[in-house]
PDB file of N, CA and C in Angstrom:
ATOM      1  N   UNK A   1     -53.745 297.154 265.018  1.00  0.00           N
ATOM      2  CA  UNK A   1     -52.666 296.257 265.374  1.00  0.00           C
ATOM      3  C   UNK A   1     -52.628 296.016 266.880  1.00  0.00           C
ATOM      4  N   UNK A   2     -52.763 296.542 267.539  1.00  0.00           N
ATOM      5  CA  UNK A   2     -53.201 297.123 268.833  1.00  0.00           C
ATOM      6  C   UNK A   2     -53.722 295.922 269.389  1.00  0.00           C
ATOM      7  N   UNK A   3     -55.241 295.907 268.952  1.00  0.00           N
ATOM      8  CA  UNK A   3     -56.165 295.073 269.828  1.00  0.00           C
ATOM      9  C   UNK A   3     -55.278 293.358 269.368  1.00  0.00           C
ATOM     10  N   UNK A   4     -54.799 293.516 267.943  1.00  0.00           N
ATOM     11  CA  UNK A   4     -54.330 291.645 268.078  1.00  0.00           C
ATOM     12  C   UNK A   4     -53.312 291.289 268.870  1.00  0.00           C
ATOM     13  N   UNK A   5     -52.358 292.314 269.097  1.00  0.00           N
ATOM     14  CA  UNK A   5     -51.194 291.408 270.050  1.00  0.00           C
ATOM     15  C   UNK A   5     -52.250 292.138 271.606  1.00  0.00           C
ATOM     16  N   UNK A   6     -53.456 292.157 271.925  1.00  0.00           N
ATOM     17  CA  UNK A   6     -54.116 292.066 273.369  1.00  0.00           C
ATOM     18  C   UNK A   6     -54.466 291.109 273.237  1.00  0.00           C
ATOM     19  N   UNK A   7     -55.465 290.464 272.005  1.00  0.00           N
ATOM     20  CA  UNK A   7     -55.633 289.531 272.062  1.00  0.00           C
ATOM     21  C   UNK A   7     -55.045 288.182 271.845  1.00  0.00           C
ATOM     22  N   UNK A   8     -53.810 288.496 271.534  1.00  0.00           N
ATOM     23  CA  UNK A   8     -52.546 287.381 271.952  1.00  0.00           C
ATOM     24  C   UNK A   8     -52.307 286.932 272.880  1.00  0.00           C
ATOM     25  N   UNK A   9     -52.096 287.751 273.879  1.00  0.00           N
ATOM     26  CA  UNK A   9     -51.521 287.797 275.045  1.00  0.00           C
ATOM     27  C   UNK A   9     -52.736 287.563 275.781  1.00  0.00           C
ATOM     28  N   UNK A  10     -54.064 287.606 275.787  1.00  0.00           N
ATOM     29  CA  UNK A  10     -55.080 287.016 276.383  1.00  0.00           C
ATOM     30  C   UNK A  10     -55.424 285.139 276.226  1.00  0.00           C
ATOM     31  N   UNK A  11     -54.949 285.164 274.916  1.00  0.00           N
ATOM     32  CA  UNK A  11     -55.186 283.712 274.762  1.00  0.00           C
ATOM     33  C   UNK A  11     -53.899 283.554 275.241  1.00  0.00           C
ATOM     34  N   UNK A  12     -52.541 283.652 275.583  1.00  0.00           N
ATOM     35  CA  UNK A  12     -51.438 283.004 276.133  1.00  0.00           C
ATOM     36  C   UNK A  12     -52.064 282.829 277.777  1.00  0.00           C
ATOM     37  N   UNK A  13     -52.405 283.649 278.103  1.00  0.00           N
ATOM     38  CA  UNK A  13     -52.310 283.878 279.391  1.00  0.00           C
ATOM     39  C   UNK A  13     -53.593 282.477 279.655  1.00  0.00           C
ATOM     40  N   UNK A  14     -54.635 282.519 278.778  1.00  0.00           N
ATOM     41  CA  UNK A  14     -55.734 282.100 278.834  1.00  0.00           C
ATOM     42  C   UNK A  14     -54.709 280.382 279.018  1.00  0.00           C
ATOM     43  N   UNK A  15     -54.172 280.158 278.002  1.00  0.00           N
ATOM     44  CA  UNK A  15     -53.095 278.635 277.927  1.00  0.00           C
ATOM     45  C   UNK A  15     -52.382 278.882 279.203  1.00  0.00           C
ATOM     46  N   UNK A  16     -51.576 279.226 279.468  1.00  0.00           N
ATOM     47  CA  UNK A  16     -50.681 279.208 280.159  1.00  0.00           C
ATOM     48  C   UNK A  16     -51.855 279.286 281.779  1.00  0.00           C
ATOM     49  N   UNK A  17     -52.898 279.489 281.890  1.00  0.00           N
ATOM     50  CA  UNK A  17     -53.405 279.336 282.904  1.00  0.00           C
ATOM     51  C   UNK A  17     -54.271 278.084 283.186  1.00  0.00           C
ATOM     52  N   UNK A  18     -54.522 277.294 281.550  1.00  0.00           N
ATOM     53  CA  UNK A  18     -55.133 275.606 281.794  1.00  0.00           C
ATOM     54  C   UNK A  18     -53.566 275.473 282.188  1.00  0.00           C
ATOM     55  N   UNK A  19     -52.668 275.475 281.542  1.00  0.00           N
ATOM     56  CA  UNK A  19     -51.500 274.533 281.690  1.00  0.00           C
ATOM     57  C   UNK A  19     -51.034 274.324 282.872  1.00  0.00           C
ATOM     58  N   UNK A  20     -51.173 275.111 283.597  1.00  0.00           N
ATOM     59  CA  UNK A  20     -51.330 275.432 285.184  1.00  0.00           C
ATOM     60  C   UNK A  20     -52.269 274.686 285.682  1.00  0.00           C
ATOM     61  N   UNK A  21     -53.509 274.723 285.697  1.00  0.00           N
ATOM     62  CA  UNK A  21     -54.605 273.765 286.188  1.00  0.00           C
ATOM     63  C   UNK A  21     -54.486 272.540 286.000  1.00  0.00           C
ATOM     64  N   UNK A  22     -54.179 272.080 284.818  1.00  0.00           N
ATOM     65  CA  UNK A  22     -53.608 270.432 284.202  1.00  0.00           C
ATOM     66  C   UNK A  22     -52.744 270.375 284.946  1.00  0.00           C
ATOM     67  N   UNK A  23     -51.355 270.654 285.132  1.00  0.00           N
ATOM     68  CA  UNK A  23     -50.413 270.644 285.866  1.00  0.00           C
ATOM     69  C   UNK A  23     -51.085 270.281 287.512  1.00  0.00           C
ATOM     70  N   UNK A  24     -51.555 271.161 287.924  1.00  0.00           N
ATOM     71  CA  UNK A  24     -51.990 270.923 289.033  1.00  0.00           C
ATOM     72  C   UNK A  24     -52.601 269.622 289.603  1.00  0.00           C
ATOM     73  N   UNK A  25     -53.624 269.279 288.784  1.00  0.00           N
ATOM     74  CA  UNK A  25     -54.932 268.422 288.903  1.00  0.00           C
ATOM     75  C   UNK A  25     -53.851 267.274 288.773  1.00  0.00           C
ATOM     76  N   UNK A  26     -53.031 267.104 287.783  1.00  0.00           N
ATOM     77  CA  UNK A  26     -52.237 265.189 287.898  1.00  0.00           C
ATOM     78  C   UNK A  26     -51.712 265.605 289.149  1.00  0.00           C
ATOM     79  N   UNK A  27     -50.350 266.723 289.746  1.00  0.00           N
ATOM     80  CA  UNK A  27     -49.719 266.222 290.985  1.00  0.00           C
ATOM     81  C   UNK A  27     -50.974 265.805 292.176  1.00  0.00           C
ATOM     82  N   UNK A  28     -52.104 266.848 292.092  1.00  0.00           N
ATOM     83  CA  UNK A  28     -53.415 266.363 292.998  1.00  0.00           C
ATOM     84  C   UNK A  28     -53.538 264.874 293.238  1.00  0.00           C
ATOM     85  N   UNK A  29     -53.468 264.542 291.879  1.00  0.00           N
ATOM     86  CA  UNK A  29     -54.233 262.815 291.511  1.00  0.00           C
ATOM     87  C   UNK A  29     -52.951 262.224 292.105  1.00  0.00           C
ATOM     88  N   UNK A  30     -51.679 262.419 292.130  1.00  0.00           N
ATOM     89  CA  UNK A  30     -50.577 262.050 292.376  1.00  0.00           C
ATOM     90  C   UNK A  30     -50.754 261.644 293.701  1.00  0.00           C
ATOM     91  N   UNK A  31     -50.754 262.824 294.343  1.00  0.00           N
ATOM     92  CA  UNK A  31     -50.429 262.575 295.878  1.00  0.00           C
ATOM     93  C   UNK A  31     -51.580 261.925 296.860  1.00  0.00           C
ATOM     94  N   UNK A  32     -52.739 262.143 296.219  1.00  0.00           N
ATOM     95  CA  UNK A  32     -54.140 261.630 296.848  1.00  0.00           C
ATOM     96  C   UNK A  32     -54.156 259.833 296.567  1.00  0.00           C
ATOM     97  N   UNK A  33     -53.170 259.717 295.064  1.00  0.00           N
ATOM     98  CA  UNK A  33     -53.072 258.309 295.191  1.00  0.00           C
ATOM     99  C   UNK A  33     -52.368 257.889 296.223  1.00  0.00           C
ATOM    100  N   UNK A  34     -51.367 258.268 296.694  1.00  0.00           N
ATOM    101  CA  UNK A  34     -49.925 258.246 297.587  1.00  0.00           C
ATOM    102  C   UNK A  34     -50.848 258.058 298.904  1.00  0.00           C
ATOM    103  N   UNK A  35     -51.326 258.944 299.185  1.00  0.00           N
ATOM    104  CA  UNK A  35     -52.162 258.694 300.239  1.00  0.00           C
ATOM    105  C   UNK A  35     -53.030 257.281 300.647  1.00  0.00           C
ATOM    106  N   UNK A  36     -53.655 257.488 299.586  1.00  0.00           N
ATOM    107  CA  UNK A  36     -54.551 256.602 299.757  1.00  0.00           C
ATOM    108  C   UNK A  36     -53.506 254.606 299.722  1.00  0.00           C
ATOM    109  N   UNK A  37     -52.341 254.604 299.052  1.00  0.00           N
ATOM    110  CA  UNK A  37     -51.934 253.836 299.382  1.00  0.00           C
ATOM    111  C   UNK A  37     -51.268 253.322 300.835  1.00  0.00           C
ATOM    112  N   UNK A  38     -50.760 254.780 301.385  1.00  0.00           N
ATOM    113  CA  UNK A  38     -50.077 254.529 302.486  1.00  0.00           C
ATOM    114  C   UNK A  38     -51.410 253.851 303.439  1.00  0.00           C
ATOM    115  N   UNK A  39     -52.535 255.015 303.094  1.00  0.00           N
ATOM    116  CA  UNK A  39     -53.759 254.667 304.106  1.00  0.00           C
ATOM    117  C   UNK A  39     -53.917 252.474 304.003  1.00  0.00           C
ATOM    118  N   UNK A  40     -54.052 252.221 303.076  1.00  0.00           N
ATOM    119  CA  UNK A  40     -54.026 251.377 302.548  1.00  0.00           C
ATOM    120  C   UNK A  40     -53.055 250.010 303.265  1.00  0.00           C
ATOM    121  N   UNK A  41     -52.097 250.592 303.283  1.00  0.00           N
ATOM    122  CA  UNK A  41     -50.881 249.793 303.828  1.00  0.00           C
ATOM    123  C   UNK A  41     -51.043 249.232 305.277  1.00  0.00           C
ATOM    124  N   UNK A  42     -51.610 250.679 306.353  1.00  0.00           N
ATOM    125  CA  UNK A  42     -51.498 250.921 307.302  1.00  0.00           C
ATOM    126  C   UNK A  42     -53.037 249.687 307.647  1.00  0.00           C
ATOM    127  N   UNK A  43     -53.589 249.611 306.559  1.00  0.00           N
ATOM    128  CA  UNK A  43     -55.063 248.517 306.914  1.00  0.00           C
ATOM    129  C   UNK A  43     -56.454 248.764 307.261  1.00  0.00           C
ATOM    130  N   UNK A  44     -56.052 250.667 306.577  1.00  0.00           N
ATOM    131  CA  UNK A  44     -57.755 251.306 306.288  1.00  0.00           C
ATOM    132  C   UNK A  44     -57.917 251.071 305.299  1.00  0.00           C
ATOM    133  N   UNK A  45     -59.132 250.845 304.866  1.00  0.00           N
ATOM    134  CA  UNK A  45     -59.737 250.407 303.617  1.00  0.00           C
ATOM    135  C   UNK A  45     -60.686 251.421 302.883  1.00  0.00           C
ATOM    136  N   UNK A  46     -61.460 251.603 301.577  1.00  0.00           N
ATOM    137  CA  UNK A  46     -62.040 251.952 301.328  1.00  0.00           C
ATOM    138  C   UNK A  46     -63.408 251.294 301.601  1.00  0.00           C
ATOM    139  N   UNK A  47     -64.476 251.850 301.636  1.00  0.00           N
ATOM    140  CA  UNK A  47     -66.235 251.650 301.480  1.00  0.00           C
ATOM    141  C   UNK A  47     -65.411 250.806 300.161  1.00  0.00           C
ATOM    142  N   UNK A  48     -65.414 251.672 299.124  1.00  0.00           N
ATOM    143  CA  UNK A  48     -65.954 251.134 298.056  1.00  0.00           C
ATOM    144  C   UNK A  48     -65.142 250.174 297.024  1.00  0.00           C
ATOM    145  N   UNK A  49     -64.207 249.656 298.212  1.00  0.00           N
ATOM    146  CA  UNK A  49     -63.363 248.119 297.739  1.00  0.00           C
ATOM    147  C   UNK A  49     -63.967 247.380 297.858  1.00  0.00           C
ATOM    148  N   UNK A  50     -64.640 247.437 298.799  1.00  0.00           N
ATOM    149  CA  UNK A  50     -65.683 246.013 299.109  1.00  0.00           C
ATOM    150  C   UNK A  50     -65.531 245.449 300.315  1.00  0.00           C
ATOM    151  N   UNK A  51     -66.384 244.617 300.892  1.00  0.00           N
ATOM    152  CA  UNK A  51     -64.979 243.715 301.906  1.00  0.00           C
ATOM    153  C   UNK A  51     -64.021 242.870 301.311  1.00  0.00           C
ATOM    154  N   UNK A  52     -62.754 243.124 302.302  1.00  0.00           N
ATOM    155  CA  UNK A  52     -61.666 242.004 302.131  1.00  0.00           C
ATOM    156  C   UNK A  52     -62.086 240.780 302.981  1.00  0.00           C
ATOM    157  N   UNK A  53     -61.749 239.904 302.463  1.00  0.00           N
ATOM    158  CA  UNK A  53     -61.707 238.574 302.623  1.00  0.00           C
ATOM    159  C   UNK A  53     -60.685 238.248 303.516  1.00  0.00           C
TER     160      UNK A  53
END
């Protein structure tokens, strides 16, 4: 009985530590968009927009 609630609590921990990484990775994508708009605003551009016209 022993080893199944270890191995419970390994796969929780195992979830609860993507859910954490997922979590992470969108606010990442979040704020790098944020960035990149302000950059944007301010009239730096990306390489790989192209030129503006």
């Amino acid at each position: 009985m022993e080893h199944a609630v270890f191995i419970l609590w390994a796969y929780l921990g195992v979830a609860v530590l993507v859910a954490a990484l997922v979590l992470y990775v969108a606010w990442d994508a979040r704020r790098v968009a944020a960035r990149l708009k302000a950059l944007e605003a301010r009239g730096i551009r990306r390489r790989s927009a192209g030129k503006a016209s």
